[in-house]
Every structure is written in structure tokens, then in C-alpha cells.
C-alpha atoms as a PDB file:
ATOM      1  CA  UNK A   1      70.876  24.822 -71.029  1.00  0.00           C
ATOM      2  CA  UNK A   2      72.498  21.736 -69.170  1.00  0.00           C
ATOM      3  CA  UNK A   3      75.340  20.187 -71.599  1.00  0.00           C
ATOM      4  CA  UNK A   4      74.739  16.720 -72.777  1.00  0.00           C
ATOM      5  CA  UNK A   5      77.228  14.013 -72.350  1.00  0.00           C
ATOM      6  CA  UNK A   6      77.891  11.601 -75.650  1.00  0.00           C
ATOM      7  CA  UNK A   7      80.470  10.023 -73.622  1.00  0.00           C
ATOM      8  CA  UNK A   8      79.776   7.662 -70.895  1.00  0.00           C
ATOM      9  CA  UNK A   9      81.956   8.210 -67.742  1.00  0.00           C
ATOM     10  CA  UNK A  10      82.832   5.047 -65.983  1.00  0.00           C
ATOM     11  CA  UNK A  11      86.183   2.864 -66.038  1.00  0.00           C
ATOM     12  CA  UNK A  12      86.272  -0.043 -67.880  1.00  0.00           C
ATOM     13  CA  UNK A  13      89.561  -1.185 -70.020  1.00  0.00           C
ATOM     14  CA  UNK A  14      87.800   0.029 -72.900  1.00  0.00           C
ATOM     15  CA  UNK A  15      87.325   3.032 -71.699  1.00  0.00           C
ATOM     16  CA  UNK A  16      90.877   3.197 -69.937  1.00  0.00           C
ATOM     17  CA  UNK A  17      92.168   2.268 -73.401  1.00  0.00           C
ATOM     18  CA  UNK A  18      90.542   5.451 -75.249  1.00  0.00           C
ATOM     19  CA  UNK A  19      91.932   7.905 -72.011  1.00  0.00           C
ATOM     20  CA  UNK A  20      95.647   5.980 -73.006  1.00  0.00           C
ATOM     21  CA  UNK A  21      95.088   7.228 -77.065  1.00  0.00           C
ATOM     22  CA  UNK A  22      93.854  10.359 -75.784  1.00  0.00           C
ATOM     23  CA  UNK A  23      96.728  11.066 -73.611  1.00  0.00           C
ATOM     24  CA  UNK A  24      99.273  10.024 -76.543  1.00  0.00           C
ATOM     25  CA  UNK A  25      97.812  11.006 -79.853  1.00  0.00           C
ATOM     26  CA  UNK A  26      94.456  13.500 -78.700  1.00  0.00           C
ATOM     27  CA  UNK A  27      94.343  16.929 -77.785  1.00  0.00           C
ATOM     28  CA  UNK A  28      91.633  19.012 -75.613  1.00  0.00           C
ATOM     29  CA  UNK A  29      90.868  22.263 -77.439  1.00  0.00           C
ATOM     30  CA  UNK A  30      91.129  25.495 -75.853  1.00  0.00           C
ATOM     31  CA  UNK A  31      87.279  26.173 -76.350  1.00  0.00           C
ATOM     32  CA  UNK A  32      86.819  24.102 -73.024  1.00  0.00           C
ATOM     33  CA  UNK A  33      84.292  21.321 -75.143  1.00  0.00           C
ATOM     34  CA  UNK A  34      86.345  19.682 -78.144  1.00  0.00           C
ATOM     35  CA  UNK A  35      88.284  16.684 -77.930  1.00  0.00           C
ATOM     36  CA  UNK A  36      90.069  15.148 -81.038  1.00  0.00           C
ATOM     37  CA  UNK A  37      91.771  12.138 -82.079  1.00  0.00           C
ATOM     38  CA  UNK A  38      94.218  11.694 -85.071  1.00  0.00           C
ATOM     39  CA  UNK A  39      95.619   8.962 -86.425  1.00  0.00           C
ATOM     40  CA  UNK A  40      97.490   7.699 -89.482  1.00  0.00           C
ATOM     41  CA  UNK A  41      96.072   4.793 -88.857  1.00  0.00           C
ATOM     42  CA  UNK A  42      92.001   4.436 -89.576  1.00  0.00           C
ATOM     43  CA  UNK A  43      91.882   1.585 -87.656  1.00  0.00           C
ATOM     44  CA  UNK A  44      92.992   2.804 -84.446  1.00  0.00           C
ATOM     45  CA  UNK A  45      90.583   6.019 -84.355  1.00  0.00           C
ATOM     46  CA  UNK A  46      87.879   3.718 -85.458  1.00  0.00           C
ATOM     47  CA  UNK A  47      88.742   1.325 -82.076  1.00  0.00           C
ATOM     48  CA  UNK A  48      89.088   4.948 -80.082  1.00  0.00           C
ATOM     49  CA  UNK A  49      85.488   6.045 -81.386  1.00  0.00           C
ATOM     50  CA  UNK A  50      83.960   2.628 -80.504  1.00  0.00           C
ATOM     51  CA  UNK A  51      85.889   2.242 -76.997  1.00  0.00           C
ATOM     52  CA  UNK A  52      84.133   5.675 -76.653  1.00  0.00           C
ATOM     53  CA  UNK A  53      80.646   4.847 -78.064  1.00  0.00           C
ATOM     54  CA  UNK A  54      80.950   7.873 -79.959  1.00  0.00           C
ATOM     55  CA  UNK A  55      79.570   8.015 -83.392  1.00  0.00           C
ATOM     56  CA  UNK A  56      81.317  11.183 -85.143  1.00  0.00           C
ATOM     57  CA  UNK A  57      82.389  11.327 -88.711  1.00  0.00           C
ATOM     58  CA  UNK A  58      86.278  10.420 -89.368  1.00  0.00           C
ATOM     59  CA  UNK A  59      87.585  12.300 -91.669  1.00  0.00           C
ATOM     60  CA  UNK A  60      91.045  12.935 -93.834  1.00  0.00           C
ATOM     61  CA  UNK A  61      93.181  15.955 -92.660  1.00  0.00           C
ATOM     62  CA  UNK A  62      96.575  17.062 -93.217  1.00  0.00           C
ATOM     63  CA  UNK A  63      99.540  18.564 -90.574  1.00  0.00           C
ATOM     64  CA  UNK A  64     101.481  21.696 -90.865  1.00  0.00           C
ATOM     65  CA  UNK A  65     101.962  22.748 -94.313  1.00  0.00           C
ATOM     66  CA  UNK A  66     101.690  19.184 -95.487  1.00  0.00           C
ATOM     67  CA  UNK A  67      99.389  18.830 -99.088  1.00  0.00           C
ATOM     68  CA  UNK A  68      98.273  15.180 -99.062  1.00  0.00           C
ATOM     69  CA  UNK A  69      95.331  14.238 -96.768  1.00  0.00           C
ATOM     70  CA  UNK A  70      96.880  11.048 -94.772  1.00  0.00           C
ATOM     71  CA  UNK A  71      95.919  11.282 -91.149  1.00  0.00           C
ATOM     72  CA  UNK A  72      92.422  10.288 -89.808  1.00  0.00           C
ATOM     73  CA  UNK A  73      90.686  12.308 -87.407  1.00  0.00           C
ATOM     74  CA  UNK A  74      87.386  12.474 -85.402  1.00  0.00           C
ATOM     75  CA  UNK A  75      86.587  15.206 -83.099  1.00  0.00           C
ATOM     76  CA  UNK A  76      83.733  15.562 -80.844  1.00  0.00           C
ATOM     77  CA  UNK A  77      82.306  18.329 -78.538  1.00  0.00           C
ATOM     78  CA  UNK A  78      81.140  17.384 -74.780  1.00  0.00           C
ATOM     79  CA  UNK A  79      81.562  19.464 -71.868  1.00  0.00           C
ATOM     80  CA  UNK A  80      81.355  17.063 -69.147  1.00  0.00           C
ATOM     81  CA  UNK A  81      83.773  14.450 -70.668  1.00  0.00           C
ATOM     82  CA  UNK A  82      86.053  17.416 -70.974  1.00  0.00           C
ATOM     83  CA  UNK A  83      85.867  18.488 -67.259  1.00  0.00           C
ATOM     84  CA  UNK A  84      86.485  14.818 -66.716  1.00  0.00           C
ATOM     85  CA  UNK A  85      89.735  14.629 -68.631  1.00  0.00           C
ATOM     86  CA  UNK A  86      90.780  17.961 -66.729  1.00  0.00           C
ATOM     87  CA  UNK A  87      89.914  16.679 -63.590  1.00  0.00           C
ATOM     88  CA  UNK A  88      92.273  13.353 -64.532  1.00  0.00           C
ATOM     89  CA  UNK A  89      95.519  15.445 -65.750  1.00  0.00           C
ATOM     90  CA  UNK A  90      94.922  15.948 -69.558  1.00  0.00           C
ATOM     91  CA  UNK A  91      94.834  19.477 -70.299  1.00  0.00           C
ATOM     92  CA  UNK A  92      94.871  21.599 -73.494  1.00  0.00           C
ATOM     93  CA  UNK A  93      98.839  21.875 -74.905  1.00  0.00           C
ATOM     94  CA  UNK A  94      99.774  18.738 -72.740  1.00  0.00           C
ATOM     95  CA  UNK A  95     102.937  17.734 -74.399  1.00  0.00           C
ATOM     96  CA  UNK A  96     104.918  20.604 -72.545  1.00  0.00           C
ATOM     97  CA  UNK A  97     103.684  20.422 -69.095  1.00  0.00           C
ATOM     98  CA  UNK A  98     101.535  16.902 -68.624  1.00  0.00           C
ATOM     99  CA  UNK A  99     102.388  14.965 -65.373  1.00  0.00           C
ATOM    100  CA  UNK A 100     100.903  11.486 -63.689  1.00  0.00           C
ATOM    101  CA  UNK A 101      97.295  10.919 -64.770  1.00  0.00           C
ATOM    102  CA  UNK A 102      94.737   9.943 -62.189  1.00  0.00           C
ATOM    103  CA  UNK A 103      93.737   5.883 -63.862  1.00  0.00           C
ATOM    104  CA  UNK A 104      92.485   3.497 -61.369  1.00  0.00           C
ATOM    105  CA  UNK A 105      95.641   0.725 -60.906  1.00  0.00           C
ATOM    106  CA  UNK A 106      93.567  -2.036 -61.862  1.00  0.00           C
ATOM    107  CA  UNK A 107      93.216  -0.665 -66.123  1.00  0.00           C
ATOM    108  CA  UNK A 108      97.192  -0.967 -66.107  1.00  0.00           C
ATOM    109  CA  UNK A 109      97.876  -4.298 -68.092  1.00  0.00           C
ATOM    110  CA  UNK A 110     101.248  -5.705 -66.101  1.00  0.00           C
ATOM    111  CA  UNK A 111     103.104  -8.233 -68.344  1.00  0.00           C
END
């Protein structure tokens, strides 16, 4: 069975925008297909899912051996968006070894 892709894959600064929240507050699961976002703020994964075009449930999670529920998350499963990220520099456990991703010059916003 061919995977299906919920994600478009094709620069725009929307786009470019998600990759940015991806790179700083998303992780790539280990499973090779899952890619979450999470957020304190709802807000921000809301803008992340709609940059994306995705339309997965956000839901209320905790960290570590926190009790209250006050981080946001939406997570979504799509092999070739996955590959895509790999093929860019993102990788699963990225905040020990992540380098230079591969983002065309023109989605950086110079001030």
C-alpha cells in the first residue's frame, strides 16, 4: 500500500514557518511516520496545523511527571512528509545532534 501524504510539500512562508516550529518545539518519532507539535500556547499549534493544512485533533497533555494538563499538542502520521523533514536535517532526538537545515534563502525574513 502506497502511503498517503496529508501534508503538502512545497515552500511557501507558510509552510517555511511550520518547518521553523517544527525544528524548535516538534519532534519526529522514532516509528519513522509521526510528527508532533506542542505548545503551551493553543494559538501557536493552531497557526502550525493551519500553515500545514492539517486537520488533527489538539489536545491537552502533560510533561514528565507533571499532573496538570497545560501544553497543547497535535500529532499526525505521514510517511512522506517525514522522509521530507529527514531529507532537510530534522531527525528523531534532534536537540543533541541537529546541524544547518536545508530552507531555501528566500523563506528567511531579514530585518
Amino acid at each position: 500500500m502506497k502511503p498517503l501524504g496529508k501534508v503538502r510539500i512545497k515552500w511557501s512562508p507558510e509552510f517555511a514557518y511550520a518547518i521553523g516550529l517544527l525544528t524548535t518545539d516538534g519532534n519526529l518519532s522514532s516509528d519513522r511516520r509521526h510528527i508532533n507539535f506542542t505548545s503551551k500556547d493553543r494559538n501557536l499549534v493552531k497557526i502550525f496545523s493551519k500553515c500545514l493544512k492539517i486537520k488533527n485533533k489538539i489536545r491537552k497533555k502533560t510533561r514528565a511527571k507533571e499532573k496538570i494538563k497545560k501544553y497543547f499538542e497535535i500529532q499526525f502520521g505521514d510517511v512522506i512528509f517525514y522522509k521530507f523533514l529527514l531529507s532537510i536535517g530534522l531527525m528523531p532526538h534532534k536537540s543533541k545532534r541537529i546541524r544547518a537545515l536545508m530552507i531555501p534563502d528566500k523563506y528567511f525574513n531579514v530585518l
